[in-house]
Protein backbone atom coordinates (compact mmCIF):
# COMPACT_ATOMS: atom_id res chain seq x y z
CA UNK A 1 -27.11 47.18 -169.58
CA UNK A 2 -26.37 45.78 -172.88
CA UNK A 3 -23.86 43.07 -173.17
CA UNK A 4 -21.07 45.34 -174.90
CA UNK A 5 -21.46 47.64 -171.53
CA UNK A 6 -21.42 44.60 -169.30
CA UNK A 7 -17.92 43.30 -171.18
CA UNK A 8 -16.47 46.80 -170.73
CA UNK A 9 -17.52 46.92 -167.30
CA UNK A 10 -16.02 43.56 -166.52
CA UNK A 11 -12.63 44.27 -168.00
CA UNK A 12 -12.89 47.40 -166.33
CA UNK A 13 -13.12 45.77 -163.00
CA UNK A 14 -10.52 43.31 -163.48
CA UNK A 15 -8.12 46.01 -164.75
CA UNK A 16 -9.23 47.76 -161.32
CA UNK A 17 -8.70 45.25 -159.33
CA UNK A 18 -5.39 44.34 -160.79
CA UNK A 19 -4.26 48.05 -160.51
CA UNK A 20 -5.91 47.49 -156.64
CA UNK A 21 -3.09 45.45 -156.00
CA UNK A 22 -0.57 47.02 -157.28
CA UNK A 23 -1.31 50.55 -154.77
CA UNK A 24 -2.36 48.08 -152.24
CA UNK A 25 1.26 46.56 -152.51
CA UNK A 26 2.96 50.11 -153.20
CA UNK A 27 1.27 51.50 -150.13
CA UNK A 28 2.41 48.86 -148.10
CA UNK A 29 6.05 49.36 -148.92
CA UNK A 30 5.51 52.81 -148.24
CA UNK A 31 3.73 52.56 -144.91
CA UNK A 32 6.31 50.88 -143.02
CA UNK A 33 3.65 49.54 -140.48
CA UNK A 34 6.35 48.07 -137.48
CA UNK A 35 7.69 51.95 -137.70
CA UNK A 36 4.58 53.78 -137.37
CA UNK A 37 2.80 54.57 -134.70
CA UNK A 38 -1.26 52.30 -134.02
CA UNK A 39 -3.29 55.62 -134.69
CA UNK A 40 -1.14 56.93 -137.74
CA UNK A 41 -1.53 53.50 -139.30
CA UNK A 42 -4.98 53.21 -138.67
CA UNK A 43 -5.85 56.91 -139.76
CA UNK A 44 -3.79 56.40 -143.21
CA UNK A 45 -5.77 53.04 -143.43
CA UNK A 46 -8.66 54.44 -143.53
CA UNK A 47 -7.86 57.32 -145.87
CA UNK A 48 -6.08 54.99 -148.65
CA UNK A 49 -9.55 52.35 -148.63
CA UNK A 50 -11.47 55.32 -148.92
CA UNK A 51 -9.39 56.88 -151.60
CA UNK A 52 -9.52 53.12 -153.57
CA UNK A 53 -13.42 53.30 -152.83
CA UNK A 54 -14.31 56.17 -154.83
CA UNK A 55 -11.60 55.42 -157.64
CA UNK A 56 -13.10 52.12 -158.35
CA UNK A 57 -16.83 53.91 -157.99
CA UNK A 58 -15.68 56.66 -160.74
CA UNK A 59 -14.34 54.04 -163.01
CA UNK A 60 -17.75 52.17 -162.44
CA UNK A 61 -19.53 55.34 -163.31
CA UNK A 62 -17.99 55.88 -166.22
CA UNK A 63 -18.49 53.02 -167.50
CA UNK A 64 -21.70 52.17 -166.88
CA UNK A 65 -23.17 55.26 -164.84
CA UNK A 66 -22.74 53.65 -161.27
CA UNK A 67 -24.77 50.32 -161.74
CA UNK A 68 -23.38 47.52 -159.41
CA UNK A 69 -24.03 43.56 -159.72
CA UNK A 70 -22.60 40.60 -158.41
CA UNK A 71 -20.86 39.76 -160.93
CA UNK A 72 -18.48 43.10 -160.99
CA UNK A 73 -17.65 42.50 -157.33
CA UNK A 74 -16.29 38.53 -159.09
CA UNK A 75 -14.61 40.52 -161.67
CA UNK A 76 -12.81 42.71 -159.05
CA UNK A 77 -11.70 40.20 -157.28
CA UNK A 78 -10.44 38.05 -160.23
CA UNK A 79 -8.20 41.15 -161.33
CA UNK A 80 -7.08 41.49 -158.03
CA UNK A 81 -5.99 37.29 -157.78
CA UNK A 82 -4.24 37.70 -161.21
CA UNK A 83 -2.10 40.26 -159.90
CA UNK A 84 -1.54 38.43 -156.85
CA UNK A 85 -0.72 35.16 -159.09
CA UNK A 86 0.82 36.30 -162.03
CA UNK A 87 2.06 40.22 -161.94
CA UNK A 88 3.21 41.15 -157.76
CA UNK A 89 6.44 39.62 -158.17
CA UNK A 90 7.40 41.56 -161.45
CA UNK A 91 5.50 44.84 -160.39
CA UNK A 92 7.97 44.78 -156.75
CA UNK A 93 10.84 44.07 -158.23
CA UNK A 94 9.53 47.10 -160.39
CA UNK A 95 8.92 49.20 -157.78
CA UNK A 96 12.13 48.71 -156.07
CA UNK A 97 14.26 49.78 -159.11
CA UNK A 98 12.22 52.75 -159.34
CA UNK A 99 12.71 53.29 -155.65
CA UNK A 100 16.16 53.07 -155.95
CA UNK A 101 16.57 54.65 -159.36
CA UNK A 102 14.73 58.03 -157.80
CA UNK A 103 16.77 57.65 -154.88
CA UNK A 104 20.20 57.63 -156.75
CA UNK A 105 18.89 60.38 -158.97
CA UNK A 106 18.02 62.57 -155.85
CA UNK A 107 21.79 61.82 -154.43
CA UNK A 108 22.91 62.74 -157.30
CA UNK A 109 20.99 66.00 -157.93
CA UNK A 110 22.05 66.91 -154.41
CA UNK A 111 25.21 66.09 -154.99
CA UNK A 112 25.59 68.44 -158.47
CA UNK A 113 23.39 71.85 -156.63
CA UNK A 114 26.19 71.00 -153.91
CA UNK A 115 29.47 71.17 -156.32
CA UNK A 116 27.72 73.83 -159.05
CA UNK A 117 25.97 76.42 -156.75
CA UNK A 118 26.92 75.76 -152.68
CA UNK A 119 30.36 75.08 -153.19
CA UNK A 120 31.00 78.40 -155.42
CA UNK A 121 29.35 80.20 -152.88
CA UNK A 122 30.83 79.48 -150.17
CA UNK A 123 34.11 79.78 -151.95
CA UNK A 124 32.99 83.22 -152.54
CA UNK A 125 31.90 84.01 -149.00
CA UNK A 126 34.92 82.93 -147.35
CA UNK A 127 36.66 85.13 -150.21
CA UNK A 128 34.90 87.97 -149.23
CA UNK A 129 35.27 87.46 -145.73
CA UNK A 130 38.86 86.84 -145.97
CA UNK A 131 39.44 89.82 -148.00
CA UNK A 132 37.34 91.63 -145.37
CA UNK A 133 39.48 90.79 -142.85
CA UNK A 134 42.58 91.34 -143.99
CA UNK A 135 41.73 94.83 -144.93
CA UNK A 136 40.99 95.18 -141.13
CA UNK A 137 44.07 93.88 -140.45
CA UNK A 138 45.86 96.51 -142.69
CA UNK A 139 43.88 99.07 -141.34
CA UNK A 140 44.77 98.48 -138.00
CA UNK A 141 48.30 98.34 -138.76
CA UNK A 142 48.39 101.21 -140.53
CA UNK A 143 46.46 102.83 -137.46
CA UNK A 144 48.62 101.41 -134.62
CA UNK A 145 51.86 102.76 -137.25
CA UNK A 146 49.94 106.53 -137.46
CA UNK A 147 49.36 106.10 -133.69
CA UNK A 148 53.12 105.68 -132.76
CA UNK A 149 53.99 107.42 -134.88
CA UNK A 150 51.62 110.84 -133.86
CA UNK A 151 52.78 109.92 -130.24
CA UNK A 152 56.47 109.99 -130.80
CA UNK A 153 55.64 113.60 -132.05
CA UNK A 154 53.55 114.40 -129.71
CA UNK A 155 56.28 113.56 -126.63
CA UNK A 156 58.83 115.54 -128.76
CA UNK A 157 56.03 118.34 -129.12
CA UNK A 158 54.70 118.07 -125.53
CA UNK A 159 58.05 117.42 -123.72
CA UNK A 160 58.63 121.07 -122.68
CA UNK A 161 55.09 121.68 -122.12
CA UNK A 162 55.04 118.16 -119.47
CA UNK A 163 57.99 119.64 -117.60
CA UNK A 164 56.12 123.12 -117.35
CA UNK A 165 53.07 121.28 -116.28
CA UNK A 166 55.10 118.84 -114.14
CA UNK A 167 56.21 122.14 -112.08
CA UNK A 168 52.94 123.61 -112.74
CA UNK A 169 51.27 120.13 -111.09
CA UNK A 170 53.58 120.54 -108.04
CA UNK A 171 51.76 123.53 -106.71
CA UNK A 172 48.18 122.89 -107.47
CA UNK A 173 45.49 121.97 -105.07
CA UNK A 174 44.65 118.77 -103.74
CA UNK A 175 41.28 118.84 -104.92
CA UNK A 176 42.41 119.65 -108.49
CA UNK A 177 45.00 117.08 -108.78
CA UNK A 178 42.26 114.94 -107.78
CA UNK A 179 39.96 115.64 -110.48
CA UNK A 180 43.17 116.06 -113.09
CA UNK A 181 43.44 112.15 -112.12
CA UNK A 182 39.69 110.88 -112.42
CA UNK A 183 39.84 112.69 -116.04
CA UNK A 184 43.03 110.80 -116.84
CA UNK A 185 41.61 107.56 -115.09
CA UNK A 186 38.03 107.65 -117.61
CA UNK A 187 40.01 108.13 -120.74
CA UNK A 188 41.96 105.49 -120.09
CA UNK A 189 39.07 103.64 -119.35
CA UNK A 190 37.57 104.88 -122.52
CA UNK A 191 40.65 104.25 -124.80
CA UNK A 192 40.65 100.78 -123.63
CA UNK A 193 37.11 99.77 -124.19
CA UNK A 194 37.47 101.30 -127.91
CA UNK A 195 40.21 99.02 -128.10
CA UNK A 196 38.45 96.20 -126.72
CA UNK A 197 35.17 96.53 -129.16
CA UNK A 198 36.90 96.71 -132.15
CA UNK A 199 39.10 93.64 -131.11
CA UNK A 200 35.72 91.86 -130.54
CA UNK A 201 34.88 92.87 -134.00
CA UNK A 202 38.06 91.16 -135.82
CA UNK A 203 37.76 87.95 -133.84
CA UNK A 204 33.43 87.75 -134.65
CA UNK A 205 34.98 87.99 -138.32
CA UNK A 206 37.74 85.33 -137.93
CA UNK A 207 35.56 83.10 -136.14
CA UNK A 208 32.77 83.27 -139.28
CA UNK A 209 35.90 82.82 -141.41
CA UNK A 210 37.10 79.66 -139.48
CA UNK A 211 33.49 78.17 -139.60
CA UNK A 212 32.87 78.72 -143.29
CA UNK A 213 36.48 76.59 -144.00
């Protein structure tokens, strides 16, 4: 190597082993060792001294195509006790504004997709719902009014034809009163599961409305 190469190459290596320290210190941080679990921490280990391995390699190769003395490992070294001497206090105190900085600006990023596009939303949604239900609340007051009302005619309507069938009922079989009653027993039956479902239905919606508040 000539001795321009072999000057690159050195600052190179101190630069590297500065900028060592620094990940070394960042990954620590990170890590959180006494929270991890043995095998995790020994895994991840592994993988970020690897990682440093081949960085420092590529830098080496660029430099000067791979070759390795003595003197680099020095020069590795020496970056990496100037940043333990002179730069790891400034570059973690650093790193824990920027920490905290991306942590506020996450909060707050949360925070604004919560009161510009959630909040709308939702406002929206209960609107809907609300409006939902109260149109099935109209409906079924305007049914239960139709209802009563179709029944009251019906008894005026029907009232000489139920004392016909009353005398009518008076002379019929047994056996066909009996089935007369099991007919009148299922739609009953019928008329109040109808009734039941669709009450289901209005209380699934008021519960989703009473959630979403």
């Amino acid at each position: 190597m000539t001795l321009s190469v072999q000057l690159y190459t050195m600052l190179a290596m101190i630069t590297m082993g500065s900028l060592f320290g620094a990940a070394l210190d960042t990954y620590q941080r990170f890590l959180k060792r006494d929270k991890r679990k043995r095998v995790i921490v020994f895994i991840n280990d592994i993988l970020f001294w690897m990682l440093q391995g081949l960085i420092i390699f590529y830098v080496l190769f660029l430099v000067n195509y791979g070759e390795i003395r003595f003197y680099l490992v020095l020069s590795l070294l020496c970056g990496f006790s100037a940043y333990q001497a002179f730069l790891k206090k400034y570059y973690l105190a650093i790193l824990e504004y920027l920490i905290l900085f991306i942590q506020s600006a996450a909060i707050l990023f949360y925070k604004l997709i919560y009161m510009i596009i959630y909040q709308p939303i939702k406002w929206i949604v209960i609107f809907i719902f609300s409006l939902l239900i109260l149109t099935a609340k109209l409906l079924l007051g305007l049914v239960k009014t139709v209802v009563k009302m179709l029944l009251w005619m019906l008894k005026i309507i029907l009232y000489p034809i139920y004392l016909l069938g009353k005398g009518i009922w008076t002379i019929l079989p047994q056996s066909v009163q009996k089935i007369v009653r099991q007919l009148k027993s299922w739609f009953i039956s019928y008329f109040i599961f109808l009734k039941d479902k669709f009450s289901d239905v209005i209380s699934f919606f008021q519960a989703i409305f009473s959630k979403l508040k």
